[in-house]
Protein backbone atom coordinates (compact mmCIF):
# COMPACT_ATOMS: atom_id res chain seq x y z
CA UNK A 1 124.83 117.28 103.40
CA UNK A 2 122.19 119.59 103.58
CA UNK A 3 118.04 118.28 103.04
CA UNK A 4 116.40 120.64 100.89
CA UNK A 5 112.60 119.18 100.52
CA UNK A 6 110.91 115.75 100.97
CA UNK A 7 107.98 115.51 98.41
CA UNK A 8 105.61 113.13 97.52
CA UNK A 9 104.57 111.72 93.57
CA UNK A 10 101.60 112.91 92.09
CA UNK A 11 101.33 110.29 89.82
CA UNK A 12 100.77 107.98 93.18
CA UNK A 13 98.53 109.92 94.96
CA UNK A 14 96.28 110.32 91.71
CA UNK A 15 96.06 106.65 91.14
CA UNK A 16 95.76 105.80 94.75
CA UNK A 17 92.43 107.59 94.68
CA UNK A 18 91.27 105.15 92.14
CA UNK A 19 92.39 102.39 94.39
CA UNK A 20 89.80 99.03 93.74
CA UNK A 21 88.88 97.34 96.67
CA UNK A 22 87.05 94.02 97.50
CA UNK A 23 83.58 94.66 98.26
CA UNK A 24 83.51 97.65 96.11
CA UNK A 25 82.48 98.33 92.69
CA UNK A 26 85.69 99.11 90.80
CA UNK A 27 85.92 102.96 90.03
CA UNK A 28 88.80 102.79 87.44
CA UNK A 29 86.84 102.70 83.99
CA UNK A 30 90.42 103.02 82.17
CA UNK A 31 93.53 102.59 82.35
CA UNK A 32 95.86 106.13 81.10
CA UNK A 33 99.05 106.10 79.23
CA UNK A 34 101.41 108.62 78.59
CA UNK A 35 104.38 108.08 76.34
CA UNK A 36 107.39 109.24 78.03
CA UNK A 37 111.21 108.20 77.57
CA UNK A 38 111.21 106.44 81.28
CA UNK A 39 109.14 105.45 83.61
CA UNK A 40 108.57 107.61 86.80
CA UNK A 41 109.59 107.08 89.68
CA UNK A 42 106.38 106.45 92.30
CA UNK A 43 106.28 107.73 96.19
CA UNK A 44 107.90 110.44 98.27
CA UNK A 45 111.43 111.48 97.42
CA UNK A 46 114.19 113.32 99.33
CA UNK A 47 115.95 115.94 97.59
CA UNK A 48 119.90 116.38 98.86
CA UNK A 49 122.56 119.21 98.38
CA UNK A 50 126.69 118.18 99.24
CA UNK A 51 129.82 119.28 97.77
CA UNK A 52 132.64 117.81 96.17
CA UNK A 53 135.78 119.86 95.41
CA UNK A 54 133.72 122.97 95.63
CA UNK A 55 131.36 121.66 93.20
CA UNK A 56 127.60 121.60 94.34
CA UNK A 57 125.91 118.85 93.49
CA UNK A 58 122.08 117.55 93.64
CA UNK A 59 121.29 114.12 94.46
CA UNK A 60 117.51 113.08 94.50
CA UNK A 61 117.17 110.19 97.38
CA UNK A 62 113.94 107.86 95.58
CA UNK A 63 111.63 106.14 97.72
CA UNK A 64 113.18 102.45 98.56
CA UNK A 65 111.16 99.30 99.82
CA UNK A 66 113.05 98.39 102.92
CA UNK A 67 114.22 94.57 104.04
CA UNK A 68 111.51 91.80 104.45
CA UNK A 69 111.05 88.81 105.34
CA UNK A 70 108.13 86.46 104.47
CA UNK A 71 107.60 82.27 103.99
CA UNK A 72 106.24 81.51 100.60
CA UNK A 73 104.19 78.47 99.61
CA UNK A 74 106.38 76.12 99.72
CA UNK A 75 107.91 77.37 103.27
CA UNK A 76 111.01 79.00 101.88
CA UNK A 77 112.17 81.96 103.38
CA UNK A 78 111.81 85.10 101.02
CA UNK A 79 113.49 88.58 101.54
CA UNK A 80 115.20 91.60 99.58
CA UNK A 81 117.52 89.44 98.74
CA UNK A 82 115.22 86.82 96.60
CA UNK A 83 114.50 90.03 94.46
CA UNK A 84 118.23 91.71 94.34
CA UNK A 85 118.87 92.68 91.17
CA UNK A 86 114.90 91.57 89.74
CA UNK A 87 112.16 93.18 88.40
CA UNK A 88 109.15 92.46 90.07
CA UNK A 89 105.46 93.26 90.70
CA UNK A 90 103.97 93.18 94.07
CA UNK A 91 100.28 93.06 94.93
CA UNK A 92 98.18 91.86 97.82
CA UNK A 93 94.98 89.03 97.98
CA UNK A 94 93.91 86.91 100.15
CA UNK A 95 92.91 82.99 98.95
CA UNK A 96 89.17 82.97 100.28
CA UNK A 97 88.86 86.47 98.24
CA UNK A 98 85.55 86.50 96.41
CA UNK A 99 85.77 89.63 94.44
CA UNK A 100 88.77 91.47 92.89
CA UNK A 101 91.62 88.55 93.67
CA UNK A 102 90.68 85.97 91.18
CA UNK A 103 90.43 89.04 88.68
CA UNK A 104 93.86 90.22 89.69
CA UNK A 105 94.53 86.48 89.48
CA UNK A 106 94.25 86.34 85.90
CA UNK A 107 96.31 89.58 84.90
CA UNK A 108 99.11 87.59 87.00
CA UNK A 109 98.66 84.79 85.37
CA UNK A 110 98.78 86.32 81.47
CA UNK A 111 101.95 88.27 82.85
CA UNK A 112 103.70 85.19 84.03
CA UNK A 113 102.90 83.43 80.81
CA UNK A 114 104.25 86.53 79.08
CA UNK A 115 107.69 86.93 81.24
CA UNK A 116 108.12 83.29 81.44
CA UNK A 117 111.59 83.39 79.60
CA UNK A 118 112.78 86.41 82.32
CA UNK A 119 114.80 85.07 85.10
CA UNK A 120 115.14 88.01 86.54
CA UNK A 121 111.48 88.53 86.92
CA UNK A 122 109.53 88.16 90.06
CA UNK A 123 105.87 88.49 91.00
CA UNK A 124 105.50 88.24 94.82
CA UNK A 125 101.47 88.24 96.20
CA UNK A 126 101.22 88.66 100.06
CA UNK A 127 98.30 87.36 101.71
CA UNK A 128 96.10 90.22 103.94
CA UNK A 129 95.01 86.95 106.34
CA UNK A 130 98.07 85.00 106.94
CA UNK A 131 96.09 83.52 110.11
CA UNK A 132 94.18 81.51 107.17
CA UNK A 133 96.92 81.48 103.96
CA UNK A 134 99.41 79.27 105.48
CA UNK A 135 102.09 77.71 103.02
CA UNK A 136 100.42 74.42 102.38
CA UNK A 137 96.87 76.50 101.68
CA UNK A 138 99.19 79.06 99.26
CA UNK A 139 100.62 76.06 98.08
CA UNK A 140 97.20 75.02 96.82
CA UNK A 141 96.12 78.55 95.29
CA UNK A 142 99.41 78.86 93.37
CA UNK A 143 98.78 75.81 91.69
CA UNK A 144 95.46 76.34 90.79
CA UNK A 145 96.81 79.48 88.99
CA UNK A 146 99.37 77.87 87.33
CA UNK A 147 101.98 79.46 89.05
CA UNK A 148 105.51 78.86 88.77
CA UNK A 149 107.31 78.59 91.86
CA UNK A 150 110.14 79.87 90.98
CA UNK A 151 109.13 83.19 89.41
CA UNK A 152 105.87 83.53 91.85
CA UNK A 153 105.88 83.55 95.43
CA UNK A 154 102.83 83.57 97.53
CA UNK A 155 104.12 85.12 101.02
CA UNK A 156 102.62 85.00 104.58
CA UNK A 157 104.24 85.70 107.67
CA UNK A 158 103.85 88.01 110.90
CA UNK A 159 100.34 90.30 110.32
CA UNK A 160 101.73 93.49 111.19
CA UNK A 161 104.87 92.91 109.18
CA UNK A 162 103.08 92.67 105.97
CA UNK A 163 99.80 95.32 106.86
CA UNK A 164 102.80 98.16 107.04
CA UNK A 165 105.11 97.28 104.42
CA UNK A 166 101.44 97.18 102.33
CA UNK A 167 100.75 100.81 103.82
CA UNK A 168 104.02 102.21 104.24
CA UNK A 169 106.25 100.80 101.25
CA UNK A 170 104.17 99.72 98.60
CA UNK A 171 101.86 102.65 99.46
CA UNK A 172 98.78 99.98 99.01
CA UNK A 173 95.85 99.59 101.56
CA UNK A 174 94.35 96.83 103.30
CA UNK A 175 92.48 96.57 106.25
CA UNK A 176 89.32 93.99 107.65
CA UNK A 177 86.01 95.20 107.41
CA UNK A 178 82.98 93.27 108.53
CA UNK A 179 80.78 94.21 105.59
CA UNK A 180 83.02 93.55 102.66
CA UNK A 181 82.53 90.76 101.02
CA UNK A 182 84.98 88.14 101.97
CA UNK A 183 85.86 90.48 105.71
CA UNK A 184 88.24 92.66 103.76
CA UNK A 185 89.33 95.66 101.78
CA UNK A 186 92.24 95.75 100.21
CA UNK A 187 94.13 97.50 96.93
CA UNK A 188 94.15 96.09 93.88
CA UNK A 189 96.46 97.62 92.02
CA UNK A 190 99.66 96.00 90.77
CA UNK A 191 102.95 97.50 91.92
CA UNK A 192 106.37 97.37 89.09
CA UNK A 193 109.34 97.42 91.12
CA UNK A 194 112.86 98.10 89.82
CA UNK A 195 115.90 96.40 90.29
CA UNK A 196 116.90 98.71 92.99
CA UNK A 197 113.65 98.14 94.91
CA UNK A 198 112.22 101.77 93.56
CA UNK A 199 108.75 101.98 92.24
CA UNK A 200 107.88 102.39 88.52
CA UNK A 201 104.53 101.65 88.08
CA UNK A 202 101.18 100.78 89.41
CA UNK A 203 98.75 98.89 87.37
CA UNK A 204 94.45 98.23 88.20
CA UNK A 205 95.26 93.94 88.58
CA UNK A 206 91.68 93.60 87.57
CA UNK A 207 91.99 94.61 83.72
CA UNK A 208 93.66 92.21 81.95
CA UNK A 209 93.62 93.72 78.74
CA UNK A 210 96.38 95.90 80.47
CA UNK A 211 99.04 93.07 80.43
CA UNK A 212 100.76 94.06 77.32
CA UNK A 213 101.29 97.30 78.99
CA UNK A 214 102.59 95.39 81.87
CA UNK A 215 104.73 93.64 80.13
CA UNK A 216 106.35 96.40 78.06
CA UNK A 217 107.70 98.29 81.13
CA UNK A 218 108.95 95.64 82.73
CA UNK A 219 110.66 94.79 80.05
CA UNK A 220 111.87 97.90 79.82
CA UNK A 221 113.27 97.76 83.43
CA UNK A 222 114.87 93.98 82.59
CA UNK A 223 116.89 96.31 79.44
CA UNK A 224 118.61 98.45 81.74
């Protein structure tokens, strides 16, 4: 099997540089949609050559979040497998958040209301200071947003675990910074993930008015 390139998305890397972040004003003034028959698919990709019975053929090798681990808010254990064969959007907050969470919040909270009917839907919201979001204070947050525990999870677990699968998987940011408001900076960006655990979309979590749009591709995902 031979490797012939290893590329990264464009569509990523554009909206990445529109990333909001608490403590900041938000720079996205819109949100852009272009009608096309699927939805990408977000992140670097590997690009493969191999041959079968002398024929040559091309496989593309999409970007893949690996195995986790995580304890939601009730203290269940929640990995790769929780989400096997789901649709399901990904983002990251903290509870004592002053700025873009309880927007982000909100979107989650129309989407849920939306999707309520989809088993196989899944939001999952990692907490950026799991020394602070414990289970019993997630516990609290998810039910002032409603949430059901079933469909949502609110995850903490081991720091580093969750900074690099937020840097290195869901291609996010978040990092402390004394001058932020709240002692942090973090994405706030909603990320769709398939059923095989590629990404399909990225969303700003602070414009609500971009549910329906939410809701469309996943729901396009759930028809495959």
């Amino acid at each position: 099997m031979k490797k012939l390139s290893r590329n990264g998305n464009n569509w990523l890397i554009l909206l990445m540089l529109f990333m909001a972040a608490c403590g900041k004003k938000n720079a996205v003034q819109q949100q852009l949609t272009v009608n096309q028959p699927t939805l990408p698919y977000m992140g670097p990709h590997i690009i493969q050559e191999r041959e079968e019975n002398g024929v040559l053929i091309i496989d593309t090798i999409y970007h893949t979040i690996p195995p986790f681990s995580f304890i939601d808010q009730d203290g269940n254990i929640v990995t790769e497998k929780t989400v096997e064969g789901k649709v399901y959007i990904a983002d990251f907050f903290f509870t004592t958040c002053p700025s873009i969470c309880p927007k982000m919040g909100v979107t989650l909270q129309l989407v849920q209301e939306k999707l309520k009917n989809e088993p196989q839907f899944m939001i999952l919201s990692h907490s950026i200071d799991p020394e602070h979001d414990n289970p019993a204070v997630l516990k609290e947050y998810a039910k002032k947003l409603g949430a059901n525990e079933h469909q949502w999870k609110f995850l903490t677990g081991n720091r580093d675990s969750i900074y690099t699968i937020c840097e290195e998987s869901y291609m996010a940011f978040a990092y402390e910074d004394a001058n932020a408001e709240g002692g942090y900076l973090h994405s706030g960006f909603l990320v769709l993930v398939d059923q095989n655990r590629h990404i399909r979309g990225a969303y700003d979590g602070t414009r609500p008015e971009i549910t329906d749009s939410i809701v469309a591709d996943v729901k396009r995902l759930l028809k495959k």
